[in-house]
N, C-alpha and C. Protein backbone atom coordinates (compact mmCIF):
# COMPACT_ATOMS: atom_id res chain seq x y z
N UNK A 1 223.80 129.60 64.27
CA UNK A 1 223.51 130.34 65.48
C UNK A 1 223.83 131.81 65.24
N UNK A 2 222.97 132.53 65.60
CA UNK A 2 223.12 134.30 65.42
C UNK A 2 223.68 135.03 66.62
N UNK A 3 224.44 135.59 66.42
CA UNK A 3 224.67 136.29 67.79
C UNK A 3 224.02 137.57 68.20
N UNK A 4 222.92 137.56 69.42
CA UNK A 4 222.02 138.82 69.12
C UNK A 4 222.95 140.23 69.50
N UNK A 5 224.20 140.16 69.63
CA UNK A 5 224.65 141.55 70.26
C UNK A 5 225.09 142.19 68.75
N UNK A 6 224.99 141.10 68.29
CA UNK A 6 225.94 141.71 66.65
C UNK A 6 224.78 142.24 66.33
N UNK A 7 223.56 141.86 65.89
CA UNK A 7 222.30 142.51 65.69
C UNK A 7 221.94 143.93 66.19
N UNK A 8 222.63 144.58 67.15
CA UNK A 8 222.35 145.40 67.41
C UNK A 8 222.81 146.54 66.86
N UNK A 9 222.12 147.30 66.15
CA UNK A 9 222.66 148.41 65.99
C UNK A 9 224.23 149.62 67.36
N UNK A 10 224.88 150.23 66.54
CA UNK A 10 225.92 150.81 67.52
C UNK A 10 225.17 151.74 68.23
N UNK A 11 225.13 152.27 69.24
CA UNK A 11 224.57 153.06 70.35
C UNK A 11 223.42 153.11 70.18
N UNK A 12 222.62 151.84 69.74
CA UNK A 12 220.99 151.44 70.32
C UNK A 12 221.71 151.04 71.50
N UNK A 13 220.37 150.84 72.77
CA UNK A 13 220.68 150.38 73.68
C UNK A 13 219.49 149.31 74.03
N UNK A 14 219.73 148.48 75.10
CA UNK A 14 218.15 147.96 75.81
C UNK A 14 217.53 148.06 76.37
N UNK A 15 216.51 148.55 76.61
CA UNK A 15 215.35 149.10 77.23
C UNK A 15 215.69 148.35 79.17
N UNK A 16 215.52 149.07 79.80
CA UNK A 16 215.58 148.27 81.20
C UNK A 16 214.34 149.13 81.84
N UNK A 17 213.70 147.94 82.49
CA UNK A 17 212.76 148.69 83.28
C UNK A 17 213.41 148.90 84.67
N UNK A 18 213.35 149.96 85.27
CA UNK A 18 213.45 150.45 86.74
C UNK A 18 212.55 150.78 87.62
N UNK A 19 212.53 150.68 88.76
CA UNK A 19 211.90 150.62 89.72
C UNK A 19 212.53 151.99 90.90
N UNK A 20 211.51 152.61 91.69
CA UNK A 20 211.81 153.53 92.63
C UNK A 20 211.12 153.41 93.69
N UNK A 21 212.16 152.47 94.69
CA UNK A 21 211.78 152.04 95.81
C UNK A 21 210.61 153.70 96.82
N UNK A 22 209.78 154.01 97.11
CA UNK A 22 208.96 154.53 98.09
C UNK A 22 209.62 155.14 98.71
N UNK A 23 210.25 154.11 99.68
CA UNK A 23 210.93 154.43 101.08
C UNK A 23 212.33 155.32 100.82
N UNK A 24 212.63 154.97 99.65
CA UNK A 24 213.85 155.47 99.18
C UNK A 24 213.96 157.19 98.64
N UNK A 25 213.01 157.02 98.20
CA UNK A 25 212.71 158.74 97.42
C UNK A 25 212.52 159.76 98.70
N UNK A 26 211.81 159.22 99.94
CA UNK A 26 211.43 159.97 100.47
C UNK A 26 212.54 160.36 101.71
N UNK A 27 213.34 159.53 101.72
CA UNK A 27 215.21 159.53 102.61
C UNK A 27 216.12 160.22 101.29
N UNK A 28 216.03 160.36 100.15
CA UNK A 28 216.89 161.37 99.50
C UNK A 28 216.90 162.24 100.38
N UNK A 29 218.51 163.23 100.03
CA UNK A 29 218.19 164.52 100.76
C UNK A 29 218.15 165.47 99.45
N UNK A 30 217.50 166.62 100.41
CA UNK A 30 216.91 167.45 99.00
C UNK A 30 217.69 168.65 99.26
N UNK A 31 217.84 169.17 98.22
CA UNK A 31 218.52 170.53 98.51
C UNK A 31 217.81 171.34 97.30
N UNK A 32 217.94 172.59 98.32
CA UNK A 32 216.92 173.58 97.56
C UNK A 32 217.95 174.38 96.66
N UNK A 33 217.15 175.00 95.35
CA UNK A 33 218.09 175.74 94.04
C UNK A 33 217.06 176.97 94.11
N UNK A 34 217.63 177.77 93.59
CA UNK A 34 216.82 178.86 93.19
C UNK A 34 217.23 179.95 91.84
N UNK A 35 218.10 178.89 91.10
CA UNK A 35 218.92 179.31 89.85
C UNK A 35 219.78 177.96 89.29
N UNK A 36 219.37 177.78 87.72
CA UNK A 36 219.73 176.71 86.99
C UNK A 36 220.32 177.33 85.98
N UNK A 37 221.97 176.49 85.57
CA UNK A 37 222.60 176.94 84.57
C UNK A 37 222.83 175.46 83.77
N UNK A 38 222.09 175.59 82.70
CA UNK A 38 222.16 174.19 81.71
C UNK A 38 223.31 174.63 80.65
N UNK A 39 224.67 173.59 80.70
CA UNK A 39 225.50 173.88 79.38
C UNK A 39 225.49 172.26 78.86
N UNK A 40 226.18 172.48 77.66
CA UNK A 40 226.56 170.93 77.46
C UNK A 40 227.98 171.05 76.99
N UNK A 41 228.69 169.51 76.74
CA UNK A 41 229.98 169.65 76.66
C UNK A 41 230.30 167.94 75.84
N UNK A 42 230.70 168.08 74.79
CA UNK A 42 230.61 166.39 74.24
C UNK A 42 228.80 166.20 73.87
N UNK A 43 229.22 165.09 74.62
CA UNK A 43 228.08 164.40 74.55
C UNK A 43 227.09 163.96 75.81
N UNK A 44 227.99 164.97 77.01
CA UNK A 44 227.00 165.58 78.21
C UNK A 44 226.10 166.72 78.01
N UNK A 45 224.84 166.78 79.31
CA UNK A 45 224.55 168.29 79.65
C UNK A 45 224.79 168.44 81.12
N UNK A 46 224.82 169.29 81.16
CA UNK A 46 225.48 170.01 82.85
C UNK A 46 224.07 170.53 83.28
N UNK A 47 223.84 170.13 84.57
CA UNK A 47 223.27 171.11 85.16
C UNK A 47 223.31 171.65 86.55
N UNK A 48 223.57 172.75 86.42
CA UNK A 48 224.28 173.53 87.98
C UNK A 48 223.45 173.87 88.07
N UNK A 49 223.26 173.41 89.80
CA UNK A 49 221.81 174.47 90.40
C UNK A 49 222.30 174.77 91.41
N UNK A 50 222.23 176.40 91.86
CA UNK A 50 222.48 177.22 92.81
C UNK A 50 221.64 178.04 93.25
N UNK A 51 222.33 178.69 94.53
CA UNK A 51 221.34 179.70 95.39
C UNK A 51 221.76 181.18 95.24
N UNK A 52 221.04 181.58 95.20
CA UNK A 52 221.16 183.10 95.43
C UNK A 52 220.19 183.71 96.45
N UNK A 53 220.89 183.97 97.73
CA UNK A 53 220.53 184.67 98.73
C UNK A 53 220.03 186.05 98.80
N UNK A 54 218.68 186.37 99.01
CA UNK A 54 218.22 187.63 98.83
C UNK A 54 219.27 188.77 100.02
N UNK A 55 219.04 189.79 99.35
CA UNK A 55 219.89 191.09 100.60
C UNK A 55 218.45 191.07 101.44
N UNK A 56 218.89 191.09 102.48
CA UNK A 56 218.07 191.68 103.63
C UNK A 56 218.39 192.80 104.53
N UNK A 57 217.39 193.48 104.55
CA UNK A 57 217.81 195.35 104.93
C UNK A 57 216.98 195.12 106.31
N UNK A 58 217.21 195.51 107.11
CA UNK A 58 216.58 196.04 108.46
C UNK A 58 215.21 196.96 108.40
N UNK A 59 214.33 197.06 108.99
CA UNK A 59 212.87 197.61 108.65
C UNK A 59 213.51 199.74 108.67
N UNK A 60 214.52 199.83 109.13
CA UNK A 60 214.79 201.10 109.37
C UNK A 60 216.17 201.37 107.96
N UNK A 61 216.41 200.27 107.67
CA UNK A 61 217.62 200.21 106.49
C UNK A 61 216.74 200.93 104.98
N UNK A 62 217.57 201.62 103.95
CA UNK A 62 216.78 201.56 103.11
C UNK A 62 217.67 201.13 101.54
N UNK A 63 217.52 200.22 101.41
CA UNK A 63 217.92 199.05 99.90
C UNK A 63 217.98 199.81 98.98
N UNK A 64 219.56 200.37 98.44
CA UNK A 64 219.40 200.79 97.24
C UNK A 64 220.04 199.56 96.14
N UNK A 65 219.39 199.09 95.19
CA UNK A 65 219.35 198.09 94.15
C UNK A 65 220.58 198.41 93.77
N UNK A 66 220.66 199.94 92.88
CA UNK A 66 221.60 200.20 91.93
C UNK A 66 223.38 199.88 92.64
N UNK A 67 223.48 200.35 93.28
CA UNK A 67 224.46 200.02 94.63
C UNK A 67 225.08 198.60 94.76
N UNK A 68 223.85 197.91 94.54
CA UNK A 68 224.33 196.24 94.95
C UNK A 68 225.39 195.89 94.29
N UNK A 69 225.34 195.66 92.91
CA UNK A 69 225.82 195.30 91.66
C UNK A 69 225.19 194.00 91.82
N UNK A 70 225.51 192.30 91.20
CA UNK A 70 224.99 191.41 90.46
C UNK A 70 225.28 190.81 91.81
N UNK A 71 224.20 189.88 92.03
CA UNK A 71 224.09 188.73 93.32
C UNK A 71 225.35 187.71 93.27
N UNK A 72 225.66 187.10 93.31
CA UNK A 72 226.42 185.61 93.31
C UNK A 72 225.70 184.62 93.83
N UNK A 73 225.80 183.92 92.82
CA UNK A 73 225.17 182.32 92.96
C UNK A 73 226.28 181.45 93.54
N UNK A 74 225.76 180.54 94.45
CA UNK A 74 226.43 179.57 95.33
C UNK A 74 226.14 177.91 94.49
N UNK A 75 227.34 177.73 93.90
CA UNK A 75 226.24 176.40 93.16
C UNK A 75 226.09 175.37 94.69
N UNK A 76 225.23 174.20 94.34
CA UNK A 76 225.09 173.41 95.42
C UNK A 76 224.96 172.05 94.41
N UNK A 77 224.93 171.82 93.39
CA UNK A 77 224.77 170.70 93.08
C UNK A 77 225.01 171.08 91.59
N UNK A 78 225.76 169.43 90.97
CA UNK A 78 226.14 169.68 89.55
C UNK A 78 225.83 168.40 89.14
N UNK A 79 224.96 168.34 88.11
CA UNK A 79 224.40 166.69 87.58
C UNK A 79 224.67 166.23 85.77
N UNK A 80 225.11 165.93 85.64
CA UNK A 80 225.61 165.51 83.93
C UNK A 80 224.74 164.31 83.73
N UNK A 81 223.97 164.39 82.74
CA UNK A 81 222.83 163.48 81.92
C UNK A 81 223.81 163.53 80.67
N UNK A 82 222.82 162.25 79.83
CA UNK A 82 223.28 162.11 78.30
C UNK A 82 221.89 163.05 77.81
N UNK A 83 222.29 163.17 76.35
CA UNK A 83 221.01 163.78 75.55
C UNK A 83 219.47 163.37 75.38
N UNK A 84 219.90 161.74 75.53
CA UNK A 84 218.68 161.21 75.47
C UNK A 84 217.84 161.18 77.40
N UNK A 85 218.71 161.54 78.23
CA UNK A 85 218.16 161.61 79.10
C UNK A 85 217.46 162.88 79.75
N UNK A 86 218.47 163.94 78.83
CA UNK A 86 217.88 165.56 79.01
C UNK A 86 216.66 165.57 78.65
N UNK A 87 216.48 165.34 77.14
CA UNK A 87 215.11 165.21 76.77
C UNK A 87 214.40 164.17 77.51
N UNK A 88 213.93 163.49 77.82
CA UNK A 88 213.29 162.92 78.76
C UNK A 88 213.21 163.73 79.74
N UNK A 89 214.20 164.09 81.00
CA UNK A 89 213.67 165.28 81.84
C UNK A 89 212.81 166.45 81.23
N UNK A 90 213.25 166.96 79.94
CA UNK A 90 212.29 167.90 79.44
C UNK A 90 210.73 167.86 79.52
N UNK A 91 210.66 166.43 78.84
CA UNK A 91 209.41 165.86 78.48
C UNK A 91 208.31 165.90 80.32
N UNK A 92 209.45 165.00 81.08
CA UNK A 92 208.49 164.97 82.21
C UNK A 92 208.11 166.56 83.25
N UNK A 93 209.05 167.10 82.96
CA UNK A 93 209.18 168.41 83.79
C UNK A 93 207.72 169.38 82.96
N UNK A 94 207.96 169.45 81.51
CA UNK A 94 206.53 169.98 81.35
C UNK A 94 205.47 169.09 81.43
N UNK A 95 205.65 168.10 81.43
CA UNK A 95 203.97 167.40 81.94
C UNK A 95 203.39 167.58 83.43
N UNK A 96 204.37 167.43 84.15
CA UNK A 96 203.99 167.98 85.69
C UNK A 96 204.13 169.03 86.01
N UNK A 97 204.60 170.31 85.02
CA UNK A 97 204.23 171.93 85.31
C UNK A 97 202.94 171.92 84.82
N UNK A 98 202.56 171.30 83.69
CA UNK A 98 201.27 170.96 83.23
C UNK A 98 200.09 170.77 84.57
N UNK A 99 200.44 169.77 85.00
CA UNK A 99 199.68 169.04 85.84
C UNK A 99 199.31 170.10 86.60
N UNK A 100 200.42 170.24 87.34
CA UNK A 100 200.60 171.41 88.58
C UNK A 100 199.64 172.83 88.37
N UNK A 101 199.67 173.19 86.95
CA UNK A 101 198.78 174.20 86.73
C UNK A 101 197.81 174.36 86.42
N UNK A 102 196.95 172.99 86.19
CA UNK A 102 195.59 172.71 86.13
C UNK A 102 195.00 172.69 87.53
N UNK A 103 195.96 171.51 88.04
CA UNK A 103 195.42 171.74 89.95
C UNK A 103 195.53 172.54 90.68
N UNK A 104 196.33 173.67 90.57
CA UNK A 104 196.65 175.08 91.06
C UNK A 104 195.29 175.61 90.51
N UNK A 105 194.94 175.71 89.22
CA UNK A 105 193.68 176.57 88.35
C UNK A 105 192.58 176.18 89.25
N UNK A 106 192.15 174.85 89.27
CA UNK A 106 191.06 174.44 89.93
C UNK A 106 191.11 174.82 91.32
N UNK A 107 191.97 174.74 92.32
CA UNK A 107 192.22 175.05 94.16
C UNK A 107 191.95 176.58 93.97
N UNK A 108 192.19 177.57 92.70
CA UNK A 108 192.58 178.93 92.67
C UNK A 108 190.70 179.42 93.17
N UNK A 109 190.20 178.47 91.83
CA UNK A 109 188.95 178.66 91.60
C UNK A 109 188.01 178.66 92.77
N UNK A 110 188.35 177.44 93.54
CA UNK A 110 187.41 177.24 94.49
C UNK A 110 187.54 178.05 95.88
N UNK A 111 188.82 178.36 95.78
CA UNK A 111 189.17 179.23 96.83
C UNK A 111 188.66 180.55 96.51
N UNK A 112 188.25 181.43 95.44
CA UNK A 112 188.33 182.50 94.91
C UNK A 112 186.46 182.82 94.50
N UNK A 113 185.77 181.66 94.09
CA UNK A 113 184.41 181.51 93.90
C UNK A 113 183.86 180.79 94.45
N UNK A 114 184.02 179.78 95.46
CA UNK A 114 183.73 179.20 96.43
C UNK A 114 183.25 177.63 96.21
């Protein structure tokens, strides 16, 4: 008799298929980022996503930039993946900027040449 766990190579793992309930994705709550800081640490990656609040001047105010000095980011959320899961987000994040910018190209078009 073989034992299949011995067979396994050390940090192979087994494939599991998952499922994402519908009803479920759409009751997440979402919170909006508008600045991502990716580090890693071990054999994590970090990713902090925060806000940075624009200055808002009054229509009679007049915004000097140099003055400000550097915004501050508010983080709002901090998520640690393994490596093999970063890459995977990599992978899907440019296929659906992909996507996104073909169907943006085409709506651009028809809106623009009729």
């Amino acid at each position: 008799m073989t034992d299949n766990n011995a067979a396994q190579p050390a940090g192979i793992g087994i494939p599991i298929r998952t499922v994402w309930p519908k009803d479920a994705i759409s009751e997440a709550h979402t919170i909006y980022a508008n600045q991502l800081l990716i580090t890693h640490a071990g054999p994590e990656f970090f990713l902090v996503f925060g806000v940075v609040t624009p200055v808002l001047a009054g229509p009679d105010e007049e915004l000097d930039i140099a003055e400000l000095g550097p915004l501050t980011v508010t983080p709002v959320a901090k998520i640690a993946v393994s490596p093999d899961t970063i890459a995977a987000m990599a992978e899907a994040i440019q296929s659906n900027v992909e996507t996104y910018r073909k169907i943006k190209a085409i709506r651009d078009k028809e809106i623009w040449h009729g």
